[in-house]
PDB file of N, CA and C in Angstrom:
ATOM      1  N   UNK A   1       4.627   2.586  14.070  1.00  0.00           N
ATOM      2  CA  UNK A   1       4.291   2.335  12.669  1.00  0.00           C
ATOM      3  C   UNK A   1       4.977   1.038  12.223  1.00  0.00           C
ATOM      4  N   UNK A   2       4.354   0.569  11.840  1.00  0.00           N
ATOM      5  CA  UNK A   2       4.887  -1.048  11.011  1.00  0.00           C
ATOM      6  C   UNK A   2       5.746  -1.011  10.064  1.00  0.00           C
ATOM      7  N   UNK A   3       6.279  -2.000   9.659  1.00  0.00           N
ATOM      8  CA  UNK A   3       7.580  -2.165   8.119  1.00  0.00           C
ATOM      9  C   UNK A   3       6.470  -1.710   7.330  1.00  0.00           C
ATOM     10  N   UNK A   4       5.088  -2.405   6.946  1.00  0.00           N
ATOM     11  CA  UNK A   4       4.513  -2.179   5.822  1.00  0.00           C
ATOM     12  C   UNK A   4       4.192  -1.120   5.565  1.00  0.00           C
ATOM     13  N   UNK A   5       3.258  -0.800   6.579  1.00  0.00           N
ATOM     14  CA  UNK A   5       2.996   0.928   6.743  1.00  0.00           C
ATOM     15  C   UNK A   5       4.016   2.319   6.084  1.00  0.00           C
ATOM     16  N   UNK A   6       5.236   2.142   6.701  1.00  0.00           N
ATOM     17  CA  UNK A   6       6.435   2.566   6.048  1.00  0.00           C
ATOM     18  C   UNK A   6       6.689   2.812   4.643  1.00  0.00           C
ATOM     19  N   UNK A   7       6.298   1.245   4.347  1.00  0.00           N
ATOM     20  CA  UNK A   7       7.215   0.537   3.452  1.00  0.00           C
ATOM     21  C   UNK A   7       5.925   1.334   1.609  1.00  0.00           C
ATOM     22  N   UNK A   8       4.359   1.020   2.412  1.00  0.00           N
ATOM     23  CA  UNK A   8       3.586   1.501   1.639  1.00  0.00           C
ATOM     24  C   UNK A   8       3.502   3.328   0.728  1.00  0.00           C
ATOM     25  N   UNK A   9       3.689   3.956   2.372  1.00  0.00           N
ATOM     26  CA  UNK A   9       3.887   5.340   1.916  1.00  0.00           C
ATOM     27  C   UNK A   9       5.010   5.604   0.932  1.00  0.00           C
ATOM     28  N   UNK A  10       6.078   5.128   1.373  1.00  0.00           N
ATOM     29  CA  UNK A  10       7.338   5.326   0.763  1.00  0.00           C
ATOM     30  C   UNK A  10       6.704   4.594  -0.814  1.00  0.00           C
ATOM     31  N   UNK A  11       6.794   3.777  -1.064  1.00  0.00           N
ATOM     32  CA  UNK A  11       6.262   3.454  -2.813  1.00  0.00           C
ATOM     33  C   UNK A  11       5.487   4.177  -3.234  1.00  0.00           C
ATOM     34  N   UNK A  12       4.488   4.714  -2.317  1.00  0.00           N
ATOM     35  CA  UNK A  12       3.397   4.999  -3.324  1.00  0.00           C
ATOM     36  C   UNK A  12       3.559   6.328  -3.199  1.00  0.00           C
ATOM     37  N   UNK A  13       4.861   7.348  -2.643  1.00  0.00           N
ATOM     38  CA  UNK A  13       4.858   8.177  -2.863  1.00  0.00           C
ATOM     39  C   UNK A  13       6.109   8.435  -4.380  1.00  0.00           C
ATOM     40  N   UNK A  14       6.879   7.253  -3.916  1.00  0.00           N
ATOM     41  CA  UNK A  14       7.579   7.349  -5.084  1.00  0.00           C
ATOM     42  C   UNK A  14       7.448   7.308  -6.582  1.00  0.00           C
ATOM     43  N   UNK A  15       6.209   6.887  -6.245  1.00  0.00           N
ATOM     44  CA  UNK A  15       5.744   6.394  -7.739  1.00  0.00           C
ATOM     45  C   UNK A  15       4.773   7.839  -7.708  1.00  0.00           C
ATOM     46  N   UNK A  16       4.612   8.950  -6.981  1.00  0.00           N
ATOM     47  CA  UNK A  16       4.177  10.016  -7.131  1.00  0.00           C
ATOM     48  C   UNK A  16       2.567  10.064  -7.373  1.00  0.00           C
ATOM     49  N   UNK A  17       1.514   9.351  -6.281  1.00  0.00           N
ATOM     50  CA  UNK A  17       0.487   8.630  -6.834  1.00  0.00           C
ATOM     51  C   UNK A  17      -0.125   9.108  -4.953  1.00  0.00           C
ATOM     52  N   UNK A  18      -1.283   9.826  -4.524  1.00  0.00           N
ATOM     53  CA  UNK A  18      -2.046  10.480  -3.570  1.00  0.00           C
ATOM     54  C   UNK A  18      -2.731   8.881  -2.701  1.00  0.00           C
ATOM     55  N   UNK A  19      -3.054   9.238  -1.728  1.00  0.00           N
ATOM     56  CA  UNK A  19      -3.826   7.976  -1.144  1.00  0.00           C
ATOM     57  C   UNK A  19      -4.842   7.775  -2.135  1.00  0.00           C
ATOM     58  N   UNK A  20      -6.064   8.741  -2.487  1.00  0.00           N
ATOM     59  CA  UNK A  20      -6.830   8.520  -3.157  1.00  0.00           C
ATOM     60  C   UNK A  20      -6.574   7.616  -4.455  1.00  0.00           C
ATOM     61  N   UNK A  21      -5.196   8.432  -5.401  1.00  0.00           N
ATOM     62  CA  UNK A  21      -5.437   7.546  -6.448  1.00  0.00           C
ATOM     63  C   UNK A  21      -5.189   6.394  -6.091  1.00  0.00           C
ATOM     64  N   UNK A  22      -4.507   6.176  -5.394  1.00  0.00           N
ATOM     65  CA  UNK A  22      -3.728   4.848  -5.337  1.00  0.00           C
ATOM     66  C   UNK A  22      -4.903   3.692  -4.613  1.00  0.00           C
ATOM     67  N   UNK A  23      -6.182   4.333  -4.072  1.00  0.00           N
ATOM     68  CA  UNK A  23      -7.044   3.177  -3.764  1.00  0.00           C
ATOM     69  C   UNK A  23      -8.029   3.286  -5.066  1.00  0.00           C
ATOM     70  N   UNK A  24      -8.635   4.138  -5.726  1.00  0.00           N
ATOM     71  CA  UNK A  24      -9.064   4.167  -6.605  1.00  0.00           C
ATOM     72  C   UNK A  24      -8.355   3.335  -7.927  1.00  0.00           C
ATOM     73  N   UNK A  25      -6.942   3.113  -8.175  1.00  0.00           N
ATOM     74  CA  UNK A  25      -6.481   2.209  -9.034  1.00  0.00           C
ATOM     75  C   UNK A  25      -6.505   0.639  -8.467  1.00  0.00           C
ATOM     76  N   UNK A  26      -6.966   0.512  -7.378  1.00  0.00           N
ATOM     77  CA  UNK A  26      -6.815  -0.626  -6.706  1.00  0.00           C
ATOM     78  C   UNK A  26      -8.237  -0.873  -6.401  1.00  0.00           C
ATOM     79  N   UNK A  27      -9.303  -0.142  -6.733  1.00  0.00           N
ATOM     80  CA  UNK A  27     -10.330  -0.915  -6.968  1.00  0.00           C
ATOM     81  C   UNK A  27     -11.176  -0.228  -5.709  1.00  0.00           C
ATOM     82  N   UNK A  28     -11.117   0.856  -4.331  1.00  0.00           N
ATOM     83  CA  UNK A  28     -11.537   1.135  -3.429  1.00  0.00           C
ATOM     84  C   UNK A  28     -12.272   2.560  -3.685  1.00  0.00           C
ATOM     85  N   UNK A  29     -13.647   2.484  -3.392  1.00  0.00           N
ATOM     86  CA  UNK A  29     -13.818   3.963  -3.560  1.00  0.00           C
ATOM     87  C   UNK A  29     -13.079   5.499  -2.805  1.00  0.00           C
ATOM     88  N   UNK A  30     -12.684   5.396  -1.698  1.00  0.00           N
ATOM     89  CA  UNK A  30     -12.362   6.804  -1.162  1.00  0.00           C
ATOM     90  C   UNK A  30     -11.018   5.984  -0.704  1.00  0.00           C
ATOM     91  N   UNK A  31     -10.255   7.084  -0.185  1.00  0.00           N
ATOM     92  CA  UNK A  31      -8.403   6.828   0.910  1.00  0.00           C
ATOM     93  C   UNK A  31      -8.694   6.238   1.971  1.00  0.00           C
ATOM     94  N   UNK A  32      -9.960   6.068   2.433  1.00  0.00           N
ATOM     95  CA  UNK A  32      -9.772   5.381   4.082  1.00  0.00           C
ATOM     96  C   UNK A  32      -8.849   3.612   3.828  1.00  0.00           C
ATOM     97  N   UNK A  33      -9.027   3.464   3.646  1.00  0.00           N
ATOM     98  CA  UNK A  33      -8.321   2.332   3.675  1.00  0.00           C
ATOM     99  C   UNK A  33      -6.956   2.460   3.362  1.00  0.00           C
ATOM    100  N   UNK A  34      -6.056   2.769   2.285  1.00  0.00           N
ATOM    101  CA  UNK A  34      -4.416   3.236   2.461  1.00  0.00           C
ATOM    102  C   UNK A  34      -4.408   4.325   3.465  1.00  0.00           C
ATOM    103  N   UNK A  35      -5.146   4.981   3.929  1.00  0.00           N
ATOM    104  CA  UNK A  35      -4.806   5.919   4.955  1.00  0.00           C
ATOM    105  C   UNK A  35      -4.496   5.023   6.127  1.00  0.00           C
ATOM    106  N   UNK A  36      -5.551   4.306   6.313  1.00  0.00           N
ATOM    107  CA  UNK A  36      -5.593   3.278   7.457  1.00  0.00           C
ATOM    108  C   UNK A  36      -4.236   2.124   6.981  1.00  0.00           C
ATOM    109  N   UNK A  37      -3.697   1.764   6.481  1.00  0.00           N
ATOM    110  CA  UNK A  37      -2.743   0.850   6.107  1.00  0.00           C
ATOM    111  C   UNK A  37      -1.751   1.780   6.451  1.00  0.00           C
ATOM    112  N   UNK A  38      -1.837   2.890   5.950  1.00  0.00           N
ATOM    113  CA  UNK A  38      -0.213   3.937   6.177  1.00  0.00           C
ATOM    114  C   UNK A  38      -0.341   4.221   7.763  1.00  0.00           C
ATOM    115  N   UNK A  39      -1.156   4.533   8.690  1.00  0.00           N
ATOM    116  CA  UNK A  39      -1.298   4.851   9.951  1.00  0.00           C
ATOM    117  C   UNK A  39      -1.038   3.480  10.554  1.00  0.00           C
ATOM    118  N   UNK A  40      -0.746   2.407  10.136  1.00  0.00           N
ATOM    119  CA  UNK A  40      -0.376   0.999  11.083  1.00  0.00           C
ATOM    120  C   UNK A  40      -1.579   0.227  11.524  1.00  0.00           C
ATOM    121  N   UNK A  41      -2.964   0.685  10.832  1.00  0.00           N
ATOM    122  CA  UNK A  41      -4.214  -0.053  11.346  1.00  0.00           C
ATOM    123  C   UNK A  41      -4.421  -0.941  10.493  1.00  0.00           C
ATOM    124  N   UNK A  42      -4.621  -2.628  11.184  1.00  0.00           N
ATOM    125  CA  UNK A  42      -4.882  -3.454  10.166  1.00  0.00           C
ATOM    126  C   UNK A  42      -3.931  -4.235   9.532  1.00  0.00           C
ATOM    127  N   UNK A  43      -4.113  -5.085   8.971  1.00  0.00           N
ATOM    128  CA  UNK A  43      -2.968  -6.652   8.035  1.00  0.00           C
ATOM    129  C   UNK A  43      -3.308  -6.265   7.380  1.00  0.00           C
ATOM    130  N   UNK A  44      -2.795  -6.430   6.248  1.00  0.00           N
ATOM    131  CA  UNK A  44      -3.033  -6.790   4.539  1.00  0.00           C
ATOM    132  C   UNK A  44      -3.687  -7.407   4.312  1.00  0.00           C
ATOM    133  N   UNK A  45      -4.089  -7.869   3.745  1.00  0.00           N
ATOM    134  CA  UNK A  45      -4.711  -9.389   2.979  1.00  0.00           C
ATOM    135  C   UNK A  45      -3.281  -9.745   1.681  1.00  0.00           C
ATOM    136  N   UNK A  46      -3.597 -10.569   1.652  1.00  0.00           N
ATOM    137  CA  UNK A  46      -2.302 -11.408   0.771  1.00  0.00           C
ATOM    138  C   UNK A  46      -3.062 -10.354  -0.932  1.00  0.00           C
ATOM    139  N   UNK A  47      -4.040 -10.551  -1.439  1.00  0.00           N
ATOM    140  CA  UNK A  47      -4.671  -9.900  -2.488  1.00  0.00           C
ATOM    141  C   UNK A  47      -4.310  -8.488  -2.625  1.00  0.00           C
ATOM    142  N   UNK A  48      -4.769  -7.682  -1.340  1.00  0.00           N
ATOM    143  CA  UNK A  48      -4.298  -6.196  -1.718  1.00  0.00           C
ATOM    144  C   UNK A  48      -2.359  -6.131  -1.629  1.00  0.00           C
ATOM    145  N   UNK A  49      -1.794  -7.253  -0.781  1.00  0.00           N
ATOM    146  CA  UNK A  49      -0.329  -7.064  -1.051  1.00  0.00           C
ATOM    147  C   UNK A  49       0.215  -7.139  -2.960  1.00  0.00           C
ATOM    148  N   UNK A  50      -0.249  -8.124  -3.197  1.00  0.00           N
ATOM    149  CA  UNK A  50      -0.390  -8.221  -4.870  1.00  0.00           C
ATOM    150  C   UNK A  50      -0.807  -7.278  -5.587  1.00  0.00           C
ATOM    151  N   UNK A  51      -1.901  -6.972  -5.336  1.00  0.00           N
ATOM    152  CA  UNK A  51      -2.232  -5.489  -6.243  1.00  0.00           C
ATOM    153  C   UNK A  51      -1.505  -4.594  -5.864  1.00  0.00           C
ATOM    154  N   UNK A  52      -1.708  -4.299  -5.079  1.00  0.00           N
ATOM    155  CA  UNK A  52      -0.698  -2.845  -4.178  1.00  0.00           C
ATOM    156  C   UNK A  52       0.785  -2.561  -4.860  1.00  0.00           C
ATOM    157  N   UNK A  53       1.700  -3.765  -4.851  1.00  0.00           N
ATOM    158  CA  UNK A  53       2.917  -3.996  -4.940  1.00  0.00           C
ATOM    159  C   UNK A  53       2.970  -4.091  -6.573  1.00  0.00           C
ATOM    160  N   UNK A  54       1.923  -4.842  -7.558  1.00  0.00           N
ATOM    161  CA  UNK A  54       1.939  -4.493  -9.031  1.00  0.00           C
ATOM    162  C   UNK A  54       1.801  -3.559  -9.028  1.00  0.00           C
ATOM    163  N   UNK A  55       1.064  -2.525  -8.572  1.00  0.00           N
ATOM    164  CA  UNK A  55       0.388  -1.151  -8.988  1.00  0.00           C
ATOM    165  C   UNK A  55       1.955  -0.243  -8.789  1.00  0.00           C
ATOM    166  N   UNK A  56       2.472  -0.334  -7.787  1.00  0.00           N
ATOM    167  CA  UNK A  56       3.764   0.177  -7.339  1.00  0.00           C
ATOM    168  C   UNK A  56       4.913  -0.185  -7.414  1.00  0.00           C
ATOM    169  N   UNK A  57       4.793  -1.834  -8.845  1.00  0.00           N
ATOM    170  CA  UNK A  57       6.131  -1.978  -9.208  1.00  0.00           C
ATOM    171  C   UNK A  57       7.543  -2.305  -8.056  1.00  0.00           C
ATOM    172  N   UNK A  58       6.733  -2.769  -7.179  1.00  0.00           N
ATOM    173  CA  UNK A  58       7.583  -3.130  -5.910  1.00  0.00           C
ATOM    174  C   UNK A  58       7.550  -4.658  -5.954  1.00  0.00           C
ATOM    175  N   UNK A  59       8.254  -5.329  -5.009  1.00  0.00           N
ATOM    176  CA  UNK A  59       8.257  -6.920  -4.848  1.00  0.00           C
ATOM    177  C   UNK A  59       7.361  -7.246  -3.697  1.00  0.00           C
ATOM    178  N   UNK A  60       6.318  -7.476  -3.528  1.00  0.00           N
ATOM    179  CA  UNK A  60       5.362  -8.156  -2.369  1.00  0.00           C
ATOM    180  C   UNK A  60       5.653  -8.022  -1.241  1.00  0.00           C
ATOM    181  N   UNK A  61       6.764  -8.972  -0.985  1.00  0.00           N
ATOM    182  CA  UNK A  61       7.463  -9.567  -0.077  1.00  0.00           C
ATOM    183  C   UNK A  61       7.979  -8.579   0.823  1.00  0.00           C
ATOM    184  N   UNK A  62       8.923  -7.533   0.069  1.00  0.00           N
ATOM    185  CA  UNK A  62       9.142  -6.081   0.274  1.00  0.00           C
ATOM    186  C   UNK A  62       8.328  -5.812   1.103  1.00  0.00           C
ATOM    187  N   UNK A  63       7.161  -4.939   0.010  1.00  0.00           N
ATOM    188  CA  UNK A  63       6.425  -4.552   0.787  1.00  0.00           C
ATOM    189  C   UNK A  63       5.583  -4.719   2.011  1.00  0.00           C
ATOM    190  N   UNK A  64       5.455  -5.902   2.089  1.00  0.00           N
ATOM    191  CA  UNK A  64       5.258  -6.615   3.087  1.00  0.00           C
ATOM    192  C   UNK A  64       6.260  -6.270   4.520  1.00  0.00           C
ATOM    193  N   UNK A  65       7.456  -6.001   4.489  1.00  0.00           N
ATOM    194  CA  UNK A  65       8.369  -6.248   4.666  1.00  0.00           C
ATOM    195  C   UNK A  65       8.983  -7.412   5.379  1.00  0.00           C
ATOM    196  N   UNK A  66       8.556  -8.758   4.728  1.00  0.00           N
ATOM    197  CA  UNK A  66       9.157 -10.084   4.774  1.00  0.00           C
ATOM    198  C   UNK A  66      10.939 -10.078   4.678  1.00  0.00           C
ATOM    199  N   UNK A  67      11.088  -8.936   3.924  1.00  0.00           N
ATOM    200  CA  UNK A  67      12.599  -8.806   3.468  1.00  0.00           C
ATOM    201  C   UNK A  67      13.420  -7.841   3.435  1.00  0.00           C
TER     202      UNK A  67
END
């Protein structure tokens, strides 16, 4: 599993928020996609790091784990 991968579940559980909502506030119809980000499949795109990380009140970079 990747830093981000990690790094994703962990926020977006902290912020107490399901795969679903959390792609549905981000603009995705169903969880496949944060499911697939939390399982280590796939990069980011620089865009969903930004949304992702506003939505979850985290620092990008973080999440990313650049840092």
């Amino acid at each position: 599993m990747t830093i981000f991968a990690q790094r994703l579940r962990e926020a977006r559980e902290k912020a107490g928020l399901s795969q679903e909502q959390l792609a549905l506030d981000l603009g995705y119809l169903n969880r496949q996609t944060i499911s697939n980000y939390e399982a280590g499949k796939g990069d980011p795109s620089k865009s969903f790091l930004e949304r992702a990380a506003a939505r979850l009140e985290v620092d990008p970079a973080w999440l990313a784990g650049w840092v």
